[in-house]
PDB file of N, CA and C in Angstrom:
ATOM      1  N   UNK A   1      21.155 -12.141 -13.251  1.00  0.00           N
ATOM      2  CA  UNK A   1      19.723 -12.263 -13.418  1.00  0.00           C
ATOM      3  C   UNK A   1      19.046 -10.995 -12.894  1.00  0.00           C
ATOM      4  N   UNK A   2      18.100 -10.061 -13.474  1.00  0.00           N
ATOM      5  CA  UNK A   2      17.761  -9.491 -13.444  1.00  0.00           C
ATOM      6  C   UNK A   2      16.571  -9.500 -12.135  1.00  0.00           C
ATOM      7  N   UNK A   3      16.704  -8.217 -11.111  1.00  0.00           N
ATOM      8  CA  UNK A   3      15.557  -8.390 -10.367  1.00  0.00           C
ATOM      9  C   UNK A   3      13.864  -8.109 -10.631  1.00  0.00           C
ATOM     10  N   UNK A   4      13.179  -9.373  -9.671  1.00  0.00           N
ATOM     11  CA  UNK A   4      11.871  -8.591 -10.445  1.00  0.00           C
ATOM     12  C   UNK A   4      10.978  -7.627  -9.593  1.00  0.00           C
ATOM     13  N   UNK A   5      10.467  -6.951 -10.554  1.00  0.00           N
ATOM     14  CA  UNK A   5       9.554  -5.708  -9.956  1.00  0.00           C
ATOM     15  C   UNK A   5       8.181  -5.728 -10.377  1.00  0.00           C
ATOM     16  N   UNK A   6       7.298  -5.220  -9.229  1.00  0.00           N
ATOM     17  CA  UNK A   6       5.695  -5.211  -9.737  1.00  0.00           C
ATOM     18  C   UNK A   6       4.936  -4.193  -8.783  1.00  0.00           C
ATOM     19  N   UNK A   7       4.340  -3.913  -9.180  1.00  0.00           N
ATOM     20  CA  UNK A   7       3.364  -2.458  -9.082  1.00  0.00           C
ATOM     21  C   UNK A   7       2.030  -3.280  -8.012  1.00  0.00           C
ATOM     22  N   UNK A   8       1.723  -2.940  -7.009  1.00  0.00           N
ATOM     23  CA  UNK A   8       0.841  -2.746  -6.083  1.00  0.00           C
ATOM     24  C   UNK A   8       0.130  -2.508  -4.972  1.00  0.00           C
ATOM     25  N   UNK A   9      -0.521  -2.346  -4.191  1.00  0.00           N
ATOM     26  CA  UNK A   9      -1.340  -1.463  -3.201  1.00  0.00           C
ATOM     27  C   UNK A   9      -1.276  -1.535  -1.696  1.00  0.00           C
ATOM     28  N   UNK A  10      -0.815  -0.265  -1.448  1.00  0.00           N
ATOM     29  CA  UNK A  10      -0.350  -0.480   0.071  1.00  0.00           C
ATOM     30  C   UNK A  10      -1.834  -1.085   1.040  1.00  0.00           C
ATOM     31  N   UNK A  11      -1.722  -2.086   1.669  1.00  0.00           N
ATOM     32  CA  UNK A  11      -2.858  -2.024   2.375  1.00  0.00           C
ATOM     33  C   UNK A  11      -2.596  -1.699   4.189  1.00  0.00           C
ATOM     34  N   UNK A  12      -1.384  -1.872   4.631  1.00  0.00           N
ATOM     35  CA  UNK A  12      -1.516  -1.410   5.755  1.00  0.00           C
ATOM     36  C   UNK A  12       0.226  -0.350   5.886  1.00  0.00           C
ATOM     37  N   UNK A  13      -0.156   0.978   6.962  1.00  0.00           N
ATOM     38  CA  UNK A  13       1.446   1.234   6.992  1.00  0.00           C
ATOM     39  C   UNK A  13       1.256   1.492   8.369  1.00  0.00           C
ATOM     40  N   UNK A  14       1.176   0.605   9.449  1.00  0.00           N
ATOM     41  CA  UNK A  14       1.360   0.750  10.297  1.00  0.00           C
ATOM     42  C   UNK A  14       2.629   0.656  11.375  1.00  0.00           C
ATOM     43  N   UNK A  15       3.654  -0.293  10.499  1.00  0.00           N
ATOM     44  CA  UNK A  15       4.822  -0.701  11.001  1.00  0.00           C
ATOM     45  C   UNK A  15       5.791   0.591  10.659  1.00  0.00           C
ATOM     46  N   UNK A  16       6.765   1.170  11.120  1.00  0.00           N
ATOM     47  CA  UNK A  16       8.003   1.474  11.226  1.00  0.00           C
ATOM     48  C   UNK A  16       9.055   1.083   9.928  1.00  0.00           C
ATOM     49  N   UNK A  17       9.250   2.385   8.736  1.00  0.00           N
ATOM     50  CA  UNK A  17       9.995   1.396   7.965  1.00  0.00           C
ATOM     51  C   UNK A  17       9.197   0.298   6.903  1.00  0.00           C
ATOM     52  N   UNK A  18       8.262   0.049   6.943  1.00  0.00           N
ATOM     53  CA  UNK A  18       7.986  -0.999   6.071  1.00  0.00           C
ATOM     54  C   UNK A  18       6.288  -1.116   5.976  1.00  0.00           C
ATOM     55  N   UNK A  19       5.803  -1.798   5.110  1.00  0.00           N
ATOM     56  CA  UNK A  19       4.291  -1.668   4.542  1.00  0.00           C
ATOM     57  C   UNK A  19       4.062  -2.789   3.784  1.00  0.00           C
ATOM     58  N   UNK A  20       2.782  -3.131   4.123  1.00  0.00           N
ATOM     59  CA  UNK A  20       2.009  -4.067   3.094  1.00  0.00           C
ATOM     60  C   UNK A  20       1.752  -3.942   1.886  1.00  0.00           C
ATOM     61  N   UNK A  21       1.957  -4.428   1.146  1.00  0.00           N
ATOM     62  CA  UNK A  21       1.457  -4.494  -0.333  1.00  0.00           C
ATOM     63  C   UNK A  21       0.937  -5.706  -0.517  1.00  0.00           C
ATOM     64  N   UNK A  22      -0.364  -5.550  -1.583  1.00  0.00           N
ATOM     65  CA  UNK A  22      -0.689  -6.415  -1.865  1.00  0.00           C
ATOM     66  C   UNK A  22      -0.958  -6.201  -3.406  1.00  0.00           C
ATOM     67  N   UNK A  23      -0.831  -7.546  -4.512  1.00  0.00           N
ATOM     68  CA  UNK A  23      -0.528  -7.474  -5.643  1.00  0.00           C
ATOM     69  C   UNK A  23      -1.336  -8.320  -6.289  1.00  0.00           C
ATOM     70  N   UNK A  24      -2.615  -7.539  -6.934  1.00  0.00           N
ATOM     71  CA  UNK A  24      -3.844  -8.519  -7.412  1.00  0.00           C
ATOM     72  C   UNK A  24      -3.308  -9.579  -8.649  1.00  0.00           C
ATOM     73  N   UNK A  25      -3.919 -10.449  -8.801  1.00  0.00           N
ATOM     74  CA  UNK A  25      -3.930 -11.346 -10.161  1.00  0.00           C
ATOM     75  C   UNK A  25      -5.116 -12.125 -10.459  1.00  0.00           C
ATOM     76  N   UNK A  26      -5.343 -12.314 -12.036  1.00  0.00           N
ATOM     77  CA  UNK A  26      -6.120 -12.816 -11.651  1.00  0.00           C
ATOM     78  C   UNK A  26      -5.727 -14.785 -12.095  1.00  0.00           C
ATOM     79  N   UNK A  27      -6.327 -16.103 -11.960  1.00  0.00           N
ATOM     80  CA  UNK A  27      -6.002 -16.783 -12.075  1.00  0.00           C
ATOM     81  C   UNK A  27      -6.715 -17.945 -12.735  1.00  0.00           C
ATOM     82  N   UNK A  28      -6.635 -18.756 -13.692  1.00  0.00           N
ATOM     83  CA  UNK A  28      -7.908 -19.910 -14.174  1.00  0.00           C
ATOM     84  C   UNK A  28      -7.935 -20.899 -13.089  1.00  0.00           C
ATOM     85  N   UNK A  29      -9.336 -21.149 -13.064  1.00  0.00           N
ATOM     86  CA  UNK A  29      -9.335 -22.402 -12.293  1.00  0.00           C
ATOM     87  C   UNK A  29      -9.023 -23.633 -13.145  1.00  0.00           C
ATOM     88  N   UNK A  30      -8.692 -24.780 -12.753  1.00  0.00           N
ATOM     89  CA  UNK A  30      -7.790 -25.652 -13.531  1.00  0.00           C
ATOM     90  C   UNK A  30      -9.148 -26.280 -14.196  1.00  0.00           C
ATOM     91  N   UNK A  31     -10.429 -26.600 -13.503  1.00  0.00           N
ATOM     92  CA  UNK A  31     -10.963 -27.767 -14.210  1.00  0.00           C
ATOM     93  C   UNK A  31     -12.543 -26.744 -14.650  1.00  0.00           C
ATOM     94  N   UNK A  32     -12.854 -25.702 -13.867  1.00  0.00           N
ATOM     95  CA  UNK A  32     -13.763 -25.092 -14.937  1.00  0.00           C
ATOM     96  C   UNK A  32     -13.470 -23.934 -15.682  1.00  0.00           C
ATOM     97  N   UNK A  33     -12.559 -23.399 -15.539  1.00  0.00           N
ATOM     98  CA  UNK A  33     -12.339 -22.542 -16.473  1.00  0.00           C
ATOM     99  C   UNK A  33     -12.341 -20.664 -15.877  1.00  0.00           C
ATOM    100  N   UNK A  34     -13.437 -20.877 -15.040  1.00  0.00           N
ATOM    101  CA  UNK A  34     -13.255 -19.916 -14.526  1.00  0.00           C
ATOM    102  C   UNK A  34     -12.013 -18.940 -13.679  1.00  0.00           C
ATOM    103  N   UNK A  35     -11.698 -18.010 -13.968  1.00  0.00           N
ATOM    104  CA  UNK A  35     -11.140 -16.693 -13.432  1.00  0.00           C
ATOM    105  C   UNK A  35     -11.455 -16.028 -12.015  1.00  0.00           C
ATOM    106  N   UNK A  36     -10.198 -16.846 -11.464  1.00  0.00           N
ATOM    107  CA  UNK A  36     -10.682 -16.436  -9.815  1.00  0.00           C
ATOM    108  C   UNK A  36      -9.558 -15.341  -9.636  1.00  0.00           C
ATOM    109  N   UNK A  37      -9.884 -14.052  -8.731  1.00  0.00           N
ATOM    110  CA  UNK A  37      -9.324 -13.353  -8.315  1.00  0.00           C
ATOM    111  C   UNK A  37      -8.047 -13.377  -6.768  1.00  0.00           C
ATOM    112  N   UNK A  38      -7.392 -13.323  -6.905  1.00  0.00           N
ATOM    113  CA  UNK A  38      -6.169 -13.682  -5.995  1.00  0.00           C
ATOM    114  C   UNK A  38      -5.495 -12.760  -5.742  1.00  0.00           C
ATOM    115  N   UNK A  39      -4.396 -13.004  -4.167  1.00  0.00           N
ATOM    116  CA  UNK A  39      -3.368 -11.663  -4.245  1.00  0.00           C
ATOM    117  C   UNK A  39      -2.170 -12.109  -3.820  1.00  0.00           C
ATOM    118  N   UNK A  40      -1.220 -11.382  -3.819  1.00  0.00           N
ATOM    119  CA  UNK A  40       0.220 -11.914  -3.332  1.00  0.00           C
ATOM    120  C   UNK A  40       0.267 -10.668  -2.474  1.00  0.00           C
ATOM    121  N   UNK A  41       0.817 -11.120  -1.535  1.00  0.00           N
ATOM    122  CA  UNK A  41       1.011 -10.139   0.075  1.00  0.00           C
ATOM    123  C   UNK A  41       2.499 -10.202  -0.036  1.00  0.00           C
ATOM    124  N   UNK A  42       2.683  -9.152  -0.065  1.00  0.00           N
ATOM    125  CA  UNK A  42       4.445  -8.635   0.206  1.00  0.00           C
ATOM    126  C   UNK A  42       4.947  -7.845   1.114  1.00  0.00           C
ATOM    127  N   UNK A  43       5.705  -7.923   2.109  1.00  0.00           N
ATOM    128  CA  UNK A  43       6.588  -6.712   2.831  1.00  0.00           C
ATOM    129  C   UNK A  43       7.584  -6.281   2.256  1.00  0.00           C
ATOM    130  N   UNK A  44       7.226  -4.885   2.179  1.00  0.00           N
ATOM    131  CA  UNK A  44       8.107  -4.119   1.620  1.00  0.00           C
ATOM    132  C   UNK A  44       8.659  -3.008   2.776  1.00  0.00           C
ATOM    133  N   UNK A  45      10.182  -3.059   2.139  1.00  0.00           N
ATOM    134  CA  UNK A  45      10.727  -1.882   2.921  1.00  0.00           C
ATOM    135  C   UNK A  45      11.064  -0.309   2.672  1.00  0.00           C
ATOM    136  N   UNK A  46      10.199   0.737   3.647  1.00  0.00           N
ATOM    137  CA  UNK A  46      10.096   2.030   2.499  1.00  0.00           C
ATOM    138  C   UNK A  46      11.266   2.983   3.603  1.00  0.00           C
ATOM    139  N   UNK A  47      12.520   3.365   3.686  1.00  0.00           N
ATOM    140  CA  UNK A  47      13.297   3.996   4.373  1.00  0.00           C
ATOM    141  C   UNK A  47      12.824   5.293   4.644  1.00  0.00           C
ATOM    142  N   UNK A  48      11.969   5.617   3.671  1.00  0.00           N
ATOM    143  CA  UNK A  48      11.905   6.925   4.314  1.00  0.00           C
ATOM    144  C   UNK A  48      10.515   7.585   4.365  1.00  0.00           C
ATOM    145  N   UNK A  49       9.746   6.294   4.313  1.00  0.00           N
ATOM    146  CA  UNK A  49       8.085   6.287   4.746  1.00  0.00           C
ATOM    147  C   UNK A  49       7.494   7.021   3.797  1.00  0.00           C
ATOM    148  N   UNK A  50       7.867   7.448   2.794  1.00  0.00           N
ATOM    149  CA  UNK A  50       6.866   8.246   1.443  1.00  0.00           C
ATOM    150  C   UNK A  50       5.521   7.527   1.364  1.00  0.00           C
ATOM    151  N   UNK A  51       5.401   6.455   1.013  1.00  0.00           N
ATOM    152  CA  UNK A  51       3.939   5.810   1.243  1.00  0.00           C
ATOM    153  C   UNK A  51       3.230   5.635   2.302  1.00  0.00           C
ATOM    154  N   UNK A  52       1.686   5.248   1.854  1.00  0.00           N
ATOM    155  CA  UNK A  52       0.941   5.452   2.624  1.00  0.00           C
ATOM    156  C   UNK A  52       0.065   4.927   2.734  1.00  0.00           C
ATOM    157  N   UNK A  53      -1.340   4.409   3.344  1.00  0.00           N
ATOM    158  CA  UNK A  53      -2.553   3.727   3.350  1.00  0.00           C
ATOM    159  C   UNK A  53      -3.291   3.855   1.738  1.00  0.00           C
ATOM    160  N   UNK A  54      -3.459   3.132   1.121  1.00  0.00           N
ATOM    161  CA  UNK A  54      -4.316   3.415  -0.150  1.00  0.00           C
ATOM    162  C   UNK A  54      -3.676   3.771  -1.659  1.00  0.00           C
ATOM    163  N   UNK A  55      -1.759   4.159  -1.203  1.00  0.00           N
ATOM    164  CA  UNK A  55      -1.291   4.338  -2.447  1.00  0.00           C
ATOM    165  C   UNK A  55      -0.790   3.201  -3.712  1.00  0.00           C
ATOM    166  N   UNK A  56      -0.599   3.222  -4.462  1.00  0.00           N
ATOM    167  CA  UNK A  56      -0.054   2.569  -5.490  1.00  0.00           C
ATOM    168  C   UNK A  56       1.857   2.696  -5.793  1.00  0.00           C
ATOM    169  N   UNK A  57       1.922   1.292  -5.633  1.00  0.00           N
ATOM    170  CA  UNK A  57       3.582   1.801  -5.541  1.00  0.00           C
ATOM    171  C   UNK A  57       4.231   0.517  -6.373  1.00  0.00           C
ATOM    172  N   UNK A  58       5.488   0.840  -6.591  1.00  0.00           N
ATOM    173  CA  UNK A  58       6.159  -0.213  -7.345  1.00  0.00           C
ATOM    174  C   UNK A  58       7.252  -0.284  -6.923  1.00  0.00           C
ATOM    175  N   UNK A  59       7.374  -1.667  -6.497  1.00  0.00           N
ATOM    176  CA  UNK A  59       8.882  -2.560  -5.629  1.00  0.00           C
ATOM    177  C   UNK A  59       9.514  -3.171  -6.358  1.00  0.00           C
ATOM    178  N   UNK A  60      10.562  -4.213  -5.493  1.00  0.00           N
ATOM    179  CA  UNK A  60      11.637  -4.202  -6.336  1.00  0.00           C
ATOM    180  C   UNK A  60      12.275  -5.764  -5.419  1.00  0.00           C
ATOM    181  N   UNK A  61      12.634  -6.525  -5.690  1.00  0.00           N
ATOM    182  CA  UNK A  61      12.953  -7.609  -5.295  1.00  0.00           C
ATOM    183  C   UNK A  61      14.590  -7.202  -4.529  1.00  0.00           C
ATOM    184  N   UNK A  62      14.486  -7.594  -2.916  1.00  0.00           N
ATOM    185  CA  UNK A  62      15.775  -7.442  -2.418  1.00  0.00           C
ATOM    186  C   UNK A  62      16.600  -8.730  -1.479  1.00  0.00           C
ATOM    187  N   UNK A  63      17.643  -7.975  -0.823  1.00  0.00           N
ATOM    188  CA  UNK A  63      18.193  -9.252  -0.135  1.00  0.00           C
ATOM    189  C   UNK A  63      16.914  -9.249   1.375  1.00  0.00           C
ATOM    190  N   UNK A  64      17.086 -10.291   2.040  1.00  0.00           N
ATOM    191  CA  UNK A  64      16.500 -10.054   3.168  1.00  0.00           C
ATOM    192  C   UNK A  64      16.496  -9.707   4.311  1.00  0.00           C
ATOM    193  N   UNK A  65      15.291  -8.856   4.530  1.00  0.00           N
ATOM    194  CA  UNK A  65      15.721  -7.481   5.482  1.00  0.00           C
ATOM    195  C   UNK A  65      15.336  -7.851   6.754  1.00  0.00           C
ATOM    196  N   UNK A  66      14.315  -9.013   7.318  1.00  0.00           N
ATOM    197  CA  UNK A  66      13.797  -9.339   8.253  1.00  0.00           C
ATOM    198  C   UNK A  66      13.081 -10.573   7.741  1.00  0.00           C
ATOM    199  N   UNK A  67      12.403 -11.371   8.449  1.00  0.00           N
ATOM    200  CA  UNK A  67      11.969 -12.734   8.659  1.00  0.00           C
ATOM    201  C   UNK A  67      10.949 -12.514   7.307  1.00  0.00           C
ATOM    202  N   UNK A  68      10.079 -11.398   7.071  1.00  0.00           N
ATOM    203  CA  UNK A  68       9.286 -11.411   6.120  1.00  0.00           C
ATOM    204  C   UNK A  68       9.341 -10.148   5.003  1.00  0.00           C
ATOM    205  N   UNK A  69      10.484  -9.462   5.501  1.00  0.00           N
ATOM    206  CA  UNK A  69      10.432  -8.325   4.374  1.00  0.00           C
ATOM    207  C   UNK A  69      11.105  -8.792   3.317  1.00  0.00           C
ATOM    208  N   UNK A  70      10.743  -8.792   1.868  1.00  0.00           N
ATOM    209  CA  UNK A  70      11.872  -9.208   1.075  1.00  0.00           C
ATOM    210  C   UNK A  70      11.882  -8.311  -0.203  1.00  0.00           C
ATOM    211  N   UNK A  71      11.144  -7.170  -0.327  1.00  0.00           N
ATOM    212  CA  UNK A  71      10.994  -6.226  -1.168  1.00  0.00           C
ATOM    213  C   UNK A  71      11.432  -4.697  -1.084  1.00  0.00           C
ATOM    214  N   UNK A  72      11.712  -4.062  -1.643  1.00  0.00           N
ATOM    215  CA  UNK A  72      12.215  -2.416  -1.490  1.00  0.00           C
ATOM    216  C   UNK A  72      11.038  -2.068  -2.194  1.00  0.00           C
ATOM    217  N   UNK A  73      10.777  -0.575  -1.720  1.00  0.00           N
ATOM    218  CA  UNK A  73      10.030   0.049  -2.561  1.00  0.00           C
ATOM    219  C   UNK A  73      11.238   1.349  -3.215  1.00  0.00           C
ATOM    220  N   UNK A  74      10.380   1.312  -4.527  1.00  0.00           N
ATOM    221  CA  UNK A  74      11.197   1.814  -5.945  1.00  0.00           C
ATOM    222  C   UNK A  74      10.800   3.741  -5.901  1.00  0.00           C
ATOM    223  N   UNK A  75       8.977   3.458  -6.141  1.00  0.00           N
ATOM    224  CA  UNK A  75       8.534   4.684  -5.919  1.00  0.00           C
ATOM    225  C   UNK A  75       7.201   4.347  -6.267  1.00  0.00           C
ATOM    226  N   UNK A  76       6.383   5.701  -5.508  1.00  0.00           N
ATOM    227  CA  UNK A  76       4.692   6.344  -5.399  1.00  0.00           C
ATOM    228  C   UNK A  76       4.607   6.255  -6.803  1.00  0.00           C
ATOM    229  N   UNK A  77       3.978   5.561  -7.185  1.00  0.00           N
ATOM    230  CA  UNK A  77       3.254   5.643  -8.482  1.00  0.00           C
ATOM    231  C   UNK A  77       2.078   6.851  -8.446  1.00  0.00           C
ATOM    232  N   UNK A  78       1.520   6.548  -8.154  1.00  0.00           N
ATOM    233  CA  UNK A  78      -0.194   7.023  -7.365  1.00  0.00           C
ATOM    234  C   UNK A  78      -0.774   7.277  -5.999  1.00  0.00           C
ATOM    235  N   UNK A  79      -0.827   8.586  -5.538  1.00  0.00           N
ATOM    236  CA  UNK A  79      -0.670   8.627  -4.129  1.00  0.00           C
ATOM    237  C   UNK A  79      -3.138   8.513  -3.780  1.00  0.00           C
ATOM    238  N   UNK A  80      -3.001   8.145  -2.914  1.00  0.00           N
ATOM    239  CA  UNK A  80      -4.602   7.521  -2.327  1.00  0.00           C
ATOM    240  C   UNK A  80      -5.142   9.189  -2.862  1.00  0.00           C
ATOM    241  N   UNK A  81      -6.616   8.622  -2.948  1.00  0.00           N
ATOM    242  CA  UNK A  81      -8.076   9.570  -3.205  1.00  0.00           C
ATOM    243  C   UNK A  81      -8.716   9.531  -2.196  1.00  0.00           C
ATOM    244  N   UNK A  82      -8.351   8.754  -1.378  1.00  0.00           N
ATOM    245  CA  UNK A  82      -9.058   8.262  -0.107  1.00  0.00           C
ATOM    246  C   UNK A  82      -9.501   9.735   0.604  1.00  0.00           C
ATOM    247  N   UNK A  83     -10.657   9.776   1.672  1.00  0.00           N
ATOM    248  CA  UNK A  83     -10.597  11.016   2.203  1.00  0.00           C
ATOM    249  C   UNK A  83     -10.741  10.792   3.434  1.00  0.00           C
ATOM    250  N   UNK A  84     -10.283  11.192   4.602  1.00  0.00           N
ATOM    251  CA  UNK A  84     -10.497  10.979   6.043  1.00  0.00           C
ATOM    252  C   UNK A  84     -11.438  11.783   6.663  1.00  0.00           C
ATOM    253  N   UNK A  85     -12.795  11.279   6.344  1.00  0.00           N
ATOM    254  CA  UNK A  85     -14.112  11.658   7.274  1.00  0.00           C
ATOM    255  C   UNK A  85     -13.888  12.530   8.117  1.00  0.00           C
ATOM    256  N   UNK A  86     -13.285  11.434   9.029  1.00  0.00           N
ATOM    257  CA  UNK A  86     -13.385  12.545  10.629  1.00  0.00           C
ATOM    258  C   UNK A  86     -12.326  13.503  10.961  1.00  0.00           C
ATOM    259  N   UNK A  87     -11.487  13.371  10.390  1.00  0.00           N
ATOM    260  CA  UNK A  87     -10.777  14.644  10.264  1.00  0.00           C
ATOM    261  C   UNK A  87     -11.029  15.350   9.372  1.00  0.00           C
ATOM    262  N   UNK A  88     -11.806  15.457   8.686  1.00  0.00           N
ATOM    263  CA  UNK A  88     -12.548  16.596   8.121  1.00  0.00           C
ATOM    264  C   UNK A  88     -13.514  16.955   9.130  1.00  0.00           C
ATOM    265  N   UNK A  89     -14.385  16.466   9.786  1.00  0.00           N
ATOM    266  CA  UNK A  89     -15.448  16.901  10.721  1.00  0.00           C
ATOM    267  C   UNK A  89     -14.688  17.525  11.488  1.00  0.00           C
ATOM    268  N   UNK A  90     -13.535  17.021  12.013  1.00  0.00           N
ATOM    269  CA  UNK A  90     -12.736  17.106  13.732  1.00  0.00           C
ATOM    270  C   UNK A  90     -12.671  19.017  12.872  1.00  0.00           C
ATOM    271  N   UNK A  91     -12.110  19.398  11.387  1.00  0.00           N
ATOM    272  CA  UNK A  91     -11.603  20.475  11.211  1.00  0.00           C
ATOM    273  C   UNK A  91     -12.525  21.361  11.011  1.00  0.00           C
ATOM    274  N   UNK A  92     -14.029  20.871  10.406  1.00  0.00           N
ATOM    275  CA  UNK A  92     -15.431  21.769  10.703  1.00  0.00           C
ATOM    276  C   UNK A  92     -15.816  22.525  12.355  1.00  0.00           C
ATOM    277  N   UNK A  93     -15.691  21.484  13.165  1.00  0.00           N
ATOM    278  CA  UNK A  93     -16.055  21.736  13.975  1.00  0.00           C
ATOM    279  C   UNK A  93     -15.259  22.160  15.081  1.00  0.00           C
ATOM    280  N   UNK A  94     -14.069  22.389  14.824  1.00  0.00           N
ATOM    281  CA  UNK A  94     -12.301  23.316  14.918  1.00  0.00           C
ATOM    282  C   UNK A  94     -13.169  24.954  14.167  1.00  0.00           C
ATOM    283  N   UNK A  95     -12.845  25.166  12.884  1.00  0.00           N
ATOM    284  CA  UNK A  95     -13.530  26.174  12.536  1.00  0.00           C
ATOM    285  C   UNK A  95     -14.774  26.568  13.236  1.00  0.00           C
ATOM    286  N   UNK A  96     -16.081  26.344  12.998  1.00  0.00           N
ATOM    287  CA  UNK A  96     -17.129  26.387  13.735  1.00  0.00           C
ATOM    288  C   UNK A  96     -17.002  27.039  14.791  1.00  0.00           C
ATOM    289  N   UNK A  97     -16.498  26.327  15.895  1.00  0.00           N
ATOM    290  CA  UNK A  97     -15.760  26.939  17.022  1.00  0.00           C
ATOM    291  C   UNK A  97     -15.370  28.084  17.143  1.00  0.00           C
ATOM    292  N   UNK A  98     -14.191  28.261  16.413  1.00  0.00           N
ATOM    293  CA  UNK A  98     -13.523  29.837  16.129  1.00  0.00           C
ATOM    294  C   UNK A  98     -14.245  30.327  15.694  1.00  0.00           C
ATOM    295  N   UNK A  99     -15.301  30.045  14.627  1.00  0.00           N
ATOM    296  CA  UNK A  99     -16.363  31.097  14.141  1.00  0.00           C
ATOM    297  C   UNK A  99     -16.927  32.289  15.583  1.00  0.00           C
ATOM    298  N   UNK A 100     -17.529  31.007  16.185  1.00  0.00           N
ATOM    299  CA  UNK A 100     -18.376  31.484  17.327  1.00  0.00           C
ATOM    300  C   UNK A 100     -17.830  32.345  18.304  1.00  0.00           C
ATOM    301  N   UNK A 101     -16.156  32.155  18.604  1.00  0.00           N
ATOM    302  CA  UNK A 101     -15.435  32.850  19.580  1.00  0.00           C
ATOM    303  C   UNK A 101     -14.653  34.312  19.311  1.00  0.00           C
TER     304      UNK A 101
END
């Protein structure tokens, strides 16, 4: 039987080795009809930390690696647009500095 794989969004990489994904869908409600938005939360395991906060990635169904990891990651689809504010300021005002000195 073939393993299954699905494409979605790191939301946290704070752990060692491994990262959140979360994997939108959307879903009918049974009695009005409406289309509610939902997610499936996965731990995934990345060996060699390529991902990151905000990227797009696609896993892969594995044996189990810990109490809640049960996914590999495959590969970076899409790496984040995201931009980090204050380390941009922290590097203005790094420059700035040296300007002045």
């Amino acid at each position: 039987m073939p393993k299954k794989t699905a494409i979605g969004v790191v939301t946290s990489d704070k752990m060692a080795k491994s990262r959140r994904v979360e994997i939108p869908r959307l879903v009918k409600h049974a009695r009005y009809g409406k289309y509610l938005r939902r997610r499936t939360v996965c731990h995934v395991h990345d060996e060699s930390e390529e991902s990151s906060l905000g990227d797009t990635v696609e896993i892969v169904e594995s044996r189990p690696m810990s109490r809640t990891k049960r996914w590999e990651l495959v590969r970076v689809v899409s790496k984040s647009q995201a931009v980090d504010i204050a380390a941009m300021r922290a590097a203005a005002k790094l420059k700035e500095a040296e300007g002045e000195a």
